[in-house]
N, C-alpha and C. Protein backbone atom coordinates (compact mmCIF):
# COMPACT_ATOMS: atom_id res chain seq x y z
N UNK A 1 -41.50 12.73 -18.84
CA UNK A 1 -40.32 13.44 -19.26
C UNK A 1 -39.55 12.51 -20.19
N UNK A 2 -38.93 13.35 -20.89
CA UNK A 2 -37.88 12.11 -21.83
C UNK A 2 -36.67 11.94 -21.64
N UNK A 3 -35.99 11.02 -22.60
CA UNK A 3 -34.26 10.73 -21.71
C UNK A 3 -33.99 11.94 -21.65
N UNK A 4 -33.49 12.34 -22.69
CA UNK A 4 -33.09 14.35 -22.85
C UNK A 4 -32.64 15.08 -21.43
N UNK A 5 -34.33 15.09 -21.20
CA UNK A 5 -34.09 15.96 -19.96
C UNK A 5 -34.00 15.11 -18.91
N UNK A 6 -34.39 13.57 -18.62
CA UNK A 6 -33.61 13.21 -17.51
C UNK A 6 -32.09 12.88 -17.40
N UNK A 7 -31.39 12.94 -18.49
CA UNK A 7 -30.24 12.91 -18.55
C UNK A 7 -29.50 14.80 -18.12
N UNK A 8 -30.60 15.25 -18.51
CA UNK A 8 -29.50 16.76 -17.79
C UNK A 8 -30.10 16.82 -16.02
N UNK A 9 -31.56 16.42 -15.90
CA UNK A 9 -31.47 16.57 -14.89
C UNK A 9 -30.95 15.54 -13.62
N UNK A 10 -30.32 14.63 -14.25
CA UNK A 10 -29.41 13.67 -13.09
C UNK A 10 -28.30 13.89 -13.45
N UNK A 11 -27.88 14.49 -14.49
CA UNK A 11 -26.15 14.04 -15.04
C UNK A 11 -25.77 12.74 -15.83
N UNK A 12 -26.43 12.12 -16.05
CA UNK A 12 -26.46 11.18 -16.26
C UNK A 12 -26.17 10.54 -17.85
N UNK A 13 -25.87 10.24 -18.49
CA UNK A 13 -25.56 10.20 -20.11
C UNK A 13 -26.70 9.19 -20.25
N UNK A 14 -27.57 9.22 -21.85
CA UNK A 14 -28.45 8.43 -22.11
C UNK A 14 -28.47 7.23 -22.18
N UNK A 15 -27.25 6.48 -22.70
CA UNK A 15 -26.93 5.45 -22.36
C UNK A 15 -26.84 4.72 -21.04
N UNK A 16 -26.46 5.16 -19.89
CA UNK A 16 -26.59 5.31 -18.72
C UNK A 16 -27.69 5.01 -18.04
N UNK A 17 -28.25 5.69 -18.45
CA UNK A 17 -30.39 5.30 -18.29
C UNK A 17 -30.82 4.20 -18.94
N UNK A 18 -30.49 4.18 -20.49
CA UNK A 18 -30.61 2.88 -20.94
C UNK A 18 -30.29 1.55 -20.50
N UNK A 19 -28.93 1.85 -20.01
CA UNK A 19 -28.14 0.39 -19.45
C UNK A 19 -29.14 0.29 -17.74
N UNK A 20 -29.27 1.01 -17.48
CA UNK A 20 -30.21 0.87 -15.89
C UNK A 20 -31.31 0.56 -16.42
N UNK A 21 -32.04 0.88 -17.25
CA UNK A 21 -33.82 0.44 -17.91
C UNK A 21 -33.47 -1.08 -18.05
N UNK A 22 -32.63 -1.38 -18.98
CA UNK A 22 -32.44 -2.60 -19.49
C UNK A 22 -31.71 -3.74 -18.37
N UNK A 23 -31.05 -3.60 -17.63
CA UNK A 23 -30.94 -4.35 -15.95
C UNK A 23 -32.07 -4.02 -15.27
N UNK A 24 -33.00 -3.47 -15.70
CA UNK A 24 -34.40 -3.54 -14.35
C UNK A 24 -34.06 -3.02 -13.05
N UNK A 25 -33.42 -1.64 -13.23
CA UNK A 25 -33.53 -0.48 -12.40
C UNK A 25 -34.80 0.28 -12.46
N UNK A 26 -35.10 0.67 -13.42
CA UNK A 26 -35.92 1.35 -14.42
C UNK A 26 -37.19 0.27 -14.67
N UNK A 27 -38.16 0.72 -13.74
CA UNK A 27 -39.53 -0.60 -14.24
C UNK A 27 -40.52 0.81 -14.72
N UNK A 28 -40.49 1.98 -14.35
CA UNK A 28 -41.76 2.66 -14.75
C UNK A 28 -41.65 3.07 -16.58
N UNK A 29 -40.93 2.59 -17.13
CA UNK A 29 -40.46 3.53 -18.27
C UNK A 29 -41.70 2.70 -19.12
N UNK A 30 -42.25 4.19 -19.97
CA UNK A 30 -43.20 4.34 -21.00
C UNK A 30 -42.28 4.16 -22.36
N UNK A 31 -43.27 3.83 -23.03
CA UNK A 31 -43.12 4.49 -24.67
C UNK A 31 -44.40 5.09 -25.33
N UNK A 32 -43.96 5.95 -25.78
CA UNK A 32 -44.86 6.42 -26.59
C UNK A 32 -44.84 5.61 -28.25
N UNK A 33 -46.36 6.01 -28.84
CA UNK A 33 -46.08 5.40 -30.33
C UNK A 33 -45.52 5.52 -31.19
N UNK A 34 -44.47 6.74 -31.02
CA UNK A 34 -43.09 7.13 -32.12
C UNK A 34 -42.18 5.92 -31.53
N UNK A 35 -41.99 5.32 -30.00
CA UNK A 35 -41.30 4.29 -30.00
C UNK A 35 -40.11 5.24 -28.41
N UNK A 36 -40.20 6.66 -28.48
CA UNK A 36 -39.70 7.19 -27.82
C UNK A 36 -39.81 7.07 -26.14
N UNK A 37 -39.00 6.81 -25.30
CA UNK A 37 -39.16 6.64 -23.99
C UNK A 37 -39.59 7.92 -23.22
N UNK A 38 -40.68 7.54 -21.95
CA UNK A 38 -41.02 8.44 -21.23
C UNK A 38 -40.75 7.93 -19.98
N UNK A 39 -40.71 8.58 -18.72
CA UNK A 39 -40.29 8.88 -17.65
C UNK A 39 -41.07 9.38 -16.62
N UNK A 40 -41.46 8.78 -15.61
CA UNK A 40 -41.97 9.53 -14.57
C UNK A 40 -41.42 10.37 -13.77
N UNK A 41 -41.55 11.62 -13.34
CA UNK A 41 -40.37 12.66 -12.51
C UNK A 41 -40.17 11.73 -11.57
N UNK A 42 -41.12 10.81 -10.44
CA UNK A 42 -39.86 9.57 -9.77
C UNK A 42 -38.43 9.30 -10.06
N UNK A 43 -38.13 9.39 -11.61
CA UNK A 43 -37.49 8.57 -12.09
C UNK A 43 -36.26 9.04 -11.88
N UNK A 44 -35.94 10.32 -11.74
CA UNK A 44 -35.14 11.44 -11.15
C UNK A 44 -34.25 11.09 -9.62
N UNK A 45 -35.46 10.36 -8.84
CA UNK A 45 -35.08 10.07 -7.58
C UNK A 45 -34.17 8.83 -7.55
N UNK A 46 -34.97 7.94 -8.34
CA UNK A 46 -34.50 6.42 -8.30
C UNK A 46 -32.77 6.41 -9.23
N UNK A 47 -32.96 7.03 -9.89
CA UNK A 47 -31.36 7.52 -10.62
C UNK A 47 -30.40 7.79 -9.73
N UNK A 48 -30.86 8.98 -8.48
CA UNK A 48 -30.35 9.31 -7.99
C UNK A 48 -29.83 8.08 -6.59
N UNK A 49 -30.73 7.71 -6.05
CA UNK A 49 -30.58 6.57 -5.26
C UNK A 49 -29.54 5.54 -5.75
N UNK A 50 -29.87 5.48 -7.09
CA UNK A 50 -28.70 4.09 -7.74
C UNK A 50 -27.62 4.68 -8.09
N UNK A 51 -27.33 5.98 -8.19
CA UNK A 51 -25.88 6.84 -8.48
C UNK A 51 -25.20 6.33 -6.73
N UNK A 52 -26.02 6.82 -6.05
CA UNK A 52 -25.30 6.83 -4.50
C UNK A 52 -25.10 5.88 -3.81
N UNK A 53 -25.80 4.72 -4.57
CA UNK A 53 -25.74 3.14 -3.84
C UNK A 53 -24.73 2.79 -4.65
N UNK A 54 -24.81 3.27 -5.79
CA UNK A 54 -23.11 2.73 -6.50
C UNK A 54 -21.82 3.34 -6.13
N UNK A 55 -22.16 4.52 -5.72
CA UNK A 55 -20.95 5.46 -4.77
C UNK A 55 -20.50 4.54 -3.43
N UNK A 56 -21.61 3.96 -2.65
CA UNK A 56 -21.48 3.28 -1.41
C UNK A 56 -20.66 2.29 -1.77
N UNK A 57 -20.80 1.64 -3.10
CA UNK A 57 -20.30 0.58 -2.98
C UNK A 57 -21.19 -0.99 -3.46
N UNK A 58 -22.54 -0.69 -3.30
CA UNK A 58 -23.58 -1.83 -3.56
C UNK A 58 -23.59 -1.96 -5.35
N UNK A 59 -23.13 -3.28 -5.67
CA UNK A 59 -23.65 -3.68 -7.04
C UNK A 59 -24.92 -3.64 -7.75
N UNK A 60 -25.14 -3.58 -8.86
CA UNK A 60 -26.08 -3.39 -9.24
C UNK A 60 -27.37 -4.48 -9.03
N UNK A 61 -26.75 -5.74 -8.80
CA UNK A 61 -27.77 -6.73 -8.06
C UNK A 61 -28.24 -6.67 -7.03
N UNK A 62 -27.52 -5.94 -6.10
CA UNK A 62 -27.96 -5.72 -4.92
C UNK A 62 -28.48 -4.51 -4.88
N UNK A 63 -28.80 -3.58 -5.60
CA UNK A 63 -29.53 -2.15 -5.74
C UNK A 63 -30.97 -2.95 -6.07
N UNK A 64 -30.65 -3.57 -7.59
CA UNK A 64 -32.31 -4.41 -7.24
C UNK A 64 -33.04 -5.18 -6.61
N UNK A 65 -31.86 -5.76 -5.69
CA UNK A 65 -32.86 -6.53 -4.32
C UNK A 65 -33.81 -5.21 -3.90
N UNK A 66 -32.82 -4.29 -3.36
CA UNK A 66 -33.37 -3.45 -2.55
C UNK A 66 -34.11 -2.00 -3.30
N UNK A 67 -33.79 -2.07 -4.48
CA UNK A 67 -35.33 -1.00 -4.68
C UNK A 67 -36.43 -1.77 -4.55
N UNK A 68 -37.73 -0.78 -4.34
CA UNK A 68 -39.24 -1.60 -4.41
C UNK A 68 -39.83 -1.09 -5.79
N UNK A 69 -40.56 -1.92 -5.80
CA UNK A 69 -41.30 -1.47 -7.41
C UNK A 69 -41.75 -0.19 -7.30
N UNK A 70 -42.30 0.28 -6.02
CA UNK A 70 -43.17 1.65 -5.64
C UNK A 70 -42.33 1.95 -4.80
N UNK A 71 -41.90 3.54 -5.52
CA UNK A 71 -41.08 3.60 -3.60
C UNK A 71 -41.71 4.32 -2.97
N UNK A 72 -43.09 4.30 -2.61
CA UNK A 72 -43.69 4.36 -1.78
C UNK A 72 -43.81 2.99 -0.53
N UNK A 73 -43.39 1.98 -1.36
CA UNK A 73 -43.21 0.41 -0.30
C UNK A 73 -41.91 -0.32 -0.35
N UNK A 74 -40.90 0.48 0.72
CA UNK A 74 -39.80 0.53 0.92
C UNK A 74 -40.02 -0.72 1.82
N UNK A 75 -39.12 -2.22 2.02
CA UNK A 75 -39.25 -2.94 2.47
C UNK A 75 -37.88 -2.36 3.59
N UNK A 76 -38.25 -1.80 4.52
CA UNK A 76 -37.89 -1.06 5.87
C UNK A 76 -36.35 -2.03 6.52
N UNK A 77 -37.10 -3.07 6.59
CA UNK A 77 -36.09 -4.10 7.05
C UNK A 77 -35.13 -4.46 6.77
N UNK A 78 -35.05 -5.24 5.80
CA UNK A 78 -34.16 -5.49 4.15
C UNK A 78 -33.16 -4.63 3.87
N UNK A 79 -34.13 -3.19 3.91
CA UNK A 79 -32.55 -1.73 3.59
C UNK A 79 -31.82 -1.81 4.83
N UNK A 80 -32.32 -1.52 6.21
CA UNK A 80 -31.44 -1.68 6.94
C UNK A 80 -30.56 -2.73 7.30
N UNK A 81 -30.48 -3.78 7.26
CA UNK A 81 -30.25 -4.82 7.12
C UNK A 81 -28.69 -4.95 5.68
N UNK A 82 -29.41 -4.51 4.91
CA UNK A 82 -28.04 -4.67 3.77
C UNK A 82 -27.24 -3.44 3.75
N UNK A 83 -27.79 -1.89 4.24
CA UNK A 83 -26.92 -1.08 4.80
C UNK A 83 -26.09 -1.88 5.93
N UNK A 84 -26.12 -2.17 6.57
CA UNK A 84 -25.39 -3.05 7.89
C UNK A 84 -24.41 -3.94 6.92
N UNK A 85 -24.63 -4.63 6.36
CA UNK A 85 -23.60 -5.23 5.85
C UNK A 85 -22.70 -4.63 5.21
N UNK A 86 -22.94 -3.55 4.34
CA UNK A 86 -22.13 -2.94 3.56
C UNK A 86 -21.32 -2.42 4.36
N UNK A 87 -21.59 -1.50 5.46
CA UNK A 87 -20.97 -1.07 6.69
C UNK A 87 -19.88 -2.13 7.06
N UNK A 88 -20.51 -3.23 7.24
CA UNK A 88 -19.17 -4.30 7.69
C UNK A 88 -18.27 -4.74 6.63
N UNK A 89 -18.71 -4.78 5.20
CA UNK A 89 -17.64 -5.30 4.28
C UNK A 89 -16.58 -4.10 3.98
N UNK A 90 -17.08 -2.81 4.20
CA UNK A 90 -16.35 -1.27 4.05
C UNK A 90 -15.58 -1.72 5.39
N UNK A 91 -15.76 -1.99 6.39
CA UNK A 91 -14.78 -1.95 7.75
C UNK A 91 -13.61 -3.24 7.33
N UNK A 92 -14.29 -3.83 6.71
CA UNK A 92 -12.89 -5.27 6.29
C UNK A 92 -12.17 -4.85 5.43
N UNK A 93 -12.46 -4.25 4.45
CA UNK A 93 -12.13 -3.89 3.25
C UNK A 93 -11.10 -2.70 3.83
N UNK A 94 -11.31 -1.80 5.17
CA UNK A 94 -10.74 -1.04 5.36
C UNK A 94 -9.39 -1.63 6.13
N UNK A 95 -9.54 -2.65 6.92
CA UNK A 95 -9.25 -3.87 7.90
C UNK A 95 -7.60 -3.85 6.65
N UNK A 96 -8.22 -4.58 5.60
CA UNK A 96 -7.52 -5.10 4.65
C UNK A 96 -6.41 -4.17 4.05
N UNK A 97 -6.83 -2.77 3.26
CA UNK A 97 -6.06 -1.99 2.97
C UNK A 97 -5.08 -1.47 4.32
N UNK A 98 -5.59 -1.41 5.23
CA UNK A 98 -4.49 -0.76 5.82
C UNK A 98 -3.40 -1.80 6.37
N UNK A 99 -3.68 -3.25 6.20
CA UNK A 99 -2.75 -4.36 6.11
C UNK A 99 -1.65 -3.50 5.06
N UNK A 100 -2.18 -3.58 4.08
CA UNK A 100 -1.35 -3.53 2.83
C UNK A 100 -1.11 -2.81 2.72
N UNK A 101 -1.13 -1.64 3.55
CA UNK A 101 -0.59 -0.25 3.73
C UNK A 101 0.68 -0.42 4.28
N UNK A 102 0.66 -0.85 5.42
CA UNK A 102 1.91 -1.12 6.40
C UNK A 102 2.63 -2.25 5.94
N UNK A 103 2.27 -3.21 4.77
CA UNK A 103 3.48 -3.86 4.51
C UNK A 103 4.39 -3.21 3.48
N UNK A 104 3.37 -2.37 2.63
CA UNK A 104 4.29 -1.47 1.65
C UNK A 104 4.91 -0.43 2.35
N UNK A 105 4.52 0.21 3.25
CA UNK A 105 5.51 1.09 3.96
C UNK A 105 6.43 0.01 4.27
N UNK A 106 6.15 -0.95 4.72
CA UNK A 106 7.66 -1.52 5.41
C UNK A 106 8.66 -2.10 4.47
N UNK A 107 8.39 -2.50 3.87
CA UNK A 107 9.02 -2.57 2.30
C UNK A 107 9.55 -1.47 1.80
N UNK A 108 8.87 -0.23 1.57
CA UNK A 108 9.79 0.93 1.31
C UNK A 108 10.92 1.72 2.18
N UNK A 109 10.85 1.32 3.93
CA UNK A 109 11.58 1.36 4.57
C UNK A 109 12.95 0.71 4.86
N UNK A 110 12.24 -0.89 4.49
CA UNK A 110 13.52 -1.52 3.85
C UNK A 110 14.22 -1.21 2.92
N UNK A 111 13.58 -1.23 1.66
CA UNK A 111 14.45 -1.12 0.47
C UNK A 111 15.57 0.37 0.62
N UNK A 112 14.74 1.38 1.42
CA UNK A 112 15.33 2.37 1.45
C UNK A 112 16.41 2.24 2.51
N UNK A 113 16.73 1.85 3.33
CA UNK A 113 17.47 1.24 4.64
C UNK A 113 19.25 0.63 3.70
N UNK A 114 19.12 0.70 2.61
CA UNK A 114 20.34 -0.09 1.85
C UNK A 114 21.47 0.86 2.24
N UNK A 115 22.32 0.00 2.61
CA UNK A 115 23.89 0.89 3.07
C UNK A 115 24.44 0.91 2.02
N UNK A 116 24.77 2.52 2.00
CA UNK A 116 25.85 2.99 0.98
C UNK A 116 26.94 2.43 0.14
N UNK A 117 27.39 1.17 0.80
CA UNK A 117 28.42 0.07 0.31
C UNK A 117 27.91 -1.38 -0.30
N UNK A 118 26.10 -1.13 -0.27
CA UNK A 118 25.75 -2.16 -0.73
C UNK A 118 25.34 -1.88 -2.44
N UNK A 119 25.55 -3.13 -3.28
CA UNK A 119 25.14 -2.80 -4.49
C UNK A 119 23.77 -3.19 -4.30
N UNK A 120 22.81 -2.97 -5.59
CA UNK A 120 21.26 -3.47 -5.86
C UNK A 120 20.70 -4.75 -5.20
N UNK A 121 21.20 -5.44 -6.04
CA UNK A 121 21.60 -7.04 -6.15
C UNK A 121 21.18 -7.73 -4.52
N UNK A 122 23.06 -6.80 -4.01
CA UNK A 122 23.30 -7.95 -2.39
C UNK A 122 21.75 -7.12 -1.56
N UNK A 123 21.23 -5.84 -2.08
CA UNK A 123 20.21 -5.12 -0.98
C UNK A 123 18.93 -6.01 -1.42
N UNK A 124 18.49 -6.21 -2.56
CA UNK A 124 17.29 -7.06 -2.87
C UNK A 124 17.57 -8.34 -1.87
N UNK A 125 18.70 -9.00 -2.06
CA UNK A 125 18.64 -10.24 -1.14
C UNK A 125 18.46 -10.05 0.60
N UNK A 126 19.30 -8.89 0.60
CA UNK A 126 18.83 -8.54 2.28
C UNK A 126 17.58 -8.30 2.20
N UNK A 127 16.51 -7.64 1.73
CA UNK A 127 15.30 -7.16 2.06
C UNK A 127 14.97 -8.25 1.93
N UNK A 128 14.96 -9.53 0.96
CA UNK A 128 14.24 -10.54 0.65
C UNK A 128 14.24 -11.41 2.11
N UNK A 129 15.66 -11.38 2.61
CA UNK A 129 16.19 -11.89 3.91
C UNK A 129 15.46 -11.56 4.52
N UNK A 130 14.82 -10.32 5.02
CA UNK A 130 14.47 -9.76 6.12
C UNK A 130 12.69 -9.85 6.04
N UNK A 131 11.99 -9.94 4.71
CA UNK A 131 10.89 -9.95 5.06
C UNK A 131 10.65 -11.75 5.19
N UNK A 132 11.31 -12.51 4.02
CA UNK A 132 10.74 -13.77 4.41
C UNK A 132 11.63 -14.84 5.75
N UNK A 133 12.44 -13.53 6.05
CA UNK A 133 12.72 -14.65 7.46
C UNK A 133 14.16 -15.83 7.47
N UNK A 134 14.55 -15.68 6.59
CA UNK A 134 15.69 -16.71 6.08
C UNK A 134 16.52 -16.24 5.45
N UNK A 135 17.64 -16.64 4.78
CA UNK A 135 18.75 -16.35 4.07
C UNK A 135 17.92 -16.43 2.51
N UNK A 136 18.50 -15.60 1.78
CA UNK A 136 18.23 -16.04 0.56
C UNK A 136 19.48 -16.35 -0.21
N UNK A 137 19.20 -17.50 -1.31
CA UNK A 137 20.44 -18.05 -1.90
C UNK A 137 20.43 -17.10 -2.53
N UNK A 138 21.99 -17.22 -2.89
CA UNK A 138 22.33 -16.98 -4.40
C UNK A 138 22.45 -17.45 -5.35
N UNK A 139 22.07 -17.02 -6.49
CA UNK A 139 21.79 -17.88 -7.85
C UNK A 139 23.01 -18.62 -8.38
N UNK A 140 23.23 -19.81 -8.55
CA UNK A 140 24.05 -20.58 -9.17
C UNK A 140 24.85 -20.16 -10.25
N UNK A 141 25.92 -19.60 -10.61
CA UNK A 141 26.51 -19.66 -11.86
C UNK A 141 27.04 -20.64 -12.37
N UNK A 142 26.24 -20.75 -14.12
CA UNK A 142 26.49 -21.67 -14.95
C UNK A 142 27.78 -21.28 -15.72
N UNK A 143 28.18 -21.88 -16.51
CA UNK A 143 29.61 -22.09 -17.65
C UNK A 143 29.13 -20.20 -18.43
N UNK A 144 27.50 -21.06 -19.19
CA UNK A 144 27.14 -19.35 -20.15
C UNK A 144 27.04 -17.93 -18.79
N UNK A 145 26.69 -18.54 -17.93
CA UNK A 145 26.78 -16.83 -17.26
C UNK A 145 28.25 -16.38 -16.97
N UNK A 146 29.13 -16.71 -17.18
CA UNK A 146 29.86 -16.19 -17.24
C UNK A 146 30.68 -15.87 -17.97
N UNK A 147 30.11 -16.05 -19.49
CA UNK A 147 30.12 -15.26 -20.41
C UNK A 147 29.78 -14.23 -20.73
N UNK A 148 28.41 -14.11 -20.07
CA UNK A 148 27.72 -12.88 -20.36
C UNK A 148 28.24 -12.09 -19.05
N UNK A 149 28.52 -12.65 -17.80
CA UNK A 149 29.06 -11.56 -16.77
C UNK A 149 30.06 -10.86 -17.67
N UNK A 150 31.18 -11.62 -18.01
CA UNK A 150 32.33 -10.95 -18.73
C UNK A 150 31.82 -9.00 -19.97
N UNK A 151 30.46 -9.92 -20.29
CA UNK A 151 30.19 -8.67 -21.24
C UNK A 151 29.83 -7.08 -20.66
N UNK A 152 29.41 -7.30 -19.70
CA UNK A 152 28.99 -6.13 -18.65
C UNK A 152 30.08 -5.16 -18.36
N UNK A 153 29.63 -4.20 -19.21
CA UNK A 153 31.28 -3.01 -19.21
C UNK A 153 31.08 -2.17 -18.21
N UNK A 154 32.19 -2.04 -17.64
CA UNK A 154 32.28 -1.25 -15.85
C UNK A 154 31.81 0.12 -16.15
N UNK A 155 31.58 0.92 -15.79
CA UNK A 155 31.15 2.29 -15.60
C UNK A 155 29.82 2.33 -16.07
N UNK A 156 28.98 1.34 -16.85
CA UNK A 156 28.26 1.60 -17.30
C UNK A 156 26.58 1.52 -16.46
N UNK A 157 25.99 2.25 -16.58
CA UNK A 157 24.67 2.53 -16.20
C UNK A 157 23.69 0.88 -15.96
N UNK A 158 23.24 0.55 -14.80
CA UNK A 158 22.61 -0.48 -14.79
C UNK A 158 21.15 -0.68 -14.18
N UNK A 159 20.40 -0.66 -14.32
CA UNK A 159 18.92 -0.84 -13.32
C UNK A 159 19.52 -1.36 -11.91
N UNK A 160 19.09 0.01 -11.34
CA UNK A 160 19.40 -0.42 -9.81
C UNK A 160 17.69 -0.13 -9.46
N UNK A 161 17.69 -0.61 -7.89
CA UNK A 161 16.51 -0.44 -6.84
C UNK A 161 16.47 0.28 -5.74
């Protein structure tokens, strides 16, 4: 078969196939003497296998550990074996995000927690207070900042949080 139609029949864009031929996904590929690539209907499967191992999550180095040249001689062991791992780096990885789930919720609970009488400013320092545990200073005013405080015209619109 040629790219053509293995590109409609995986979905796959020709380039796509190319970039997998040329990383040594792709070991059965022919040419003919126009120079044109041919395809074994296998080739359909193994596309498909490396679409879904890249869905899982497995890099493309690790798709070629684990294809066999024939996949008729699936090294049995090996797949199960690096399925298992992937399984465990997806459970850390899951481990991990939902860390970072619950610190951004708690962070948005804070920030949102600001009393009505507080400006931006004093609420950033409380939240800052409250997640790292300590007081946070306040920034030193120099001679020039309070020049430029002076410039800050009252009513006017300011980036709040």
């Amino acid at each position: 078969m040629n790219i053509g139609e293995l590109a409609r029949r995986t979905g796959l864009t020709h380039s796509r196939i190319r970039f997998y031929e040329s990383a040594g996904l792709l070991k059965t590929v022919d040419r003919r003497p126009n120079g044109y690539r041919t395809y074994p209907v296998e080739t359909v499967l193994v596309l498909e296998l490396i679409a879904t191992a890249q869905r899982a999550g497995f890099s493309l180095d690790e798709i070629r550990t684990l294809l066999p040249p024939d996949l008729e001689n699936w090294r049995h062991d090996a797949l199960i074996e690096a399925l298992h791992r992937k399984v465990a780096e997806i459970g850390a990885l899951q481990t991990r995000l939902d860390q970072s789930k619950a610190q951004l919720v708690a962070l948005i609970d804070e920030i949102e927690a600001k009393p009505n009488d507080m400006d931006c400013t004093a609420n950033a320092r409380r939240v800052l207070s409250n997640i790292l545990g300590k007081e946070v200073e306040r920034p030193t005013m120099t001679a020039g900042d309070v020049g430029r405080r002076d410039k800050i015209k009252p009513g006017r619109a300011h980036k709040t949080s």
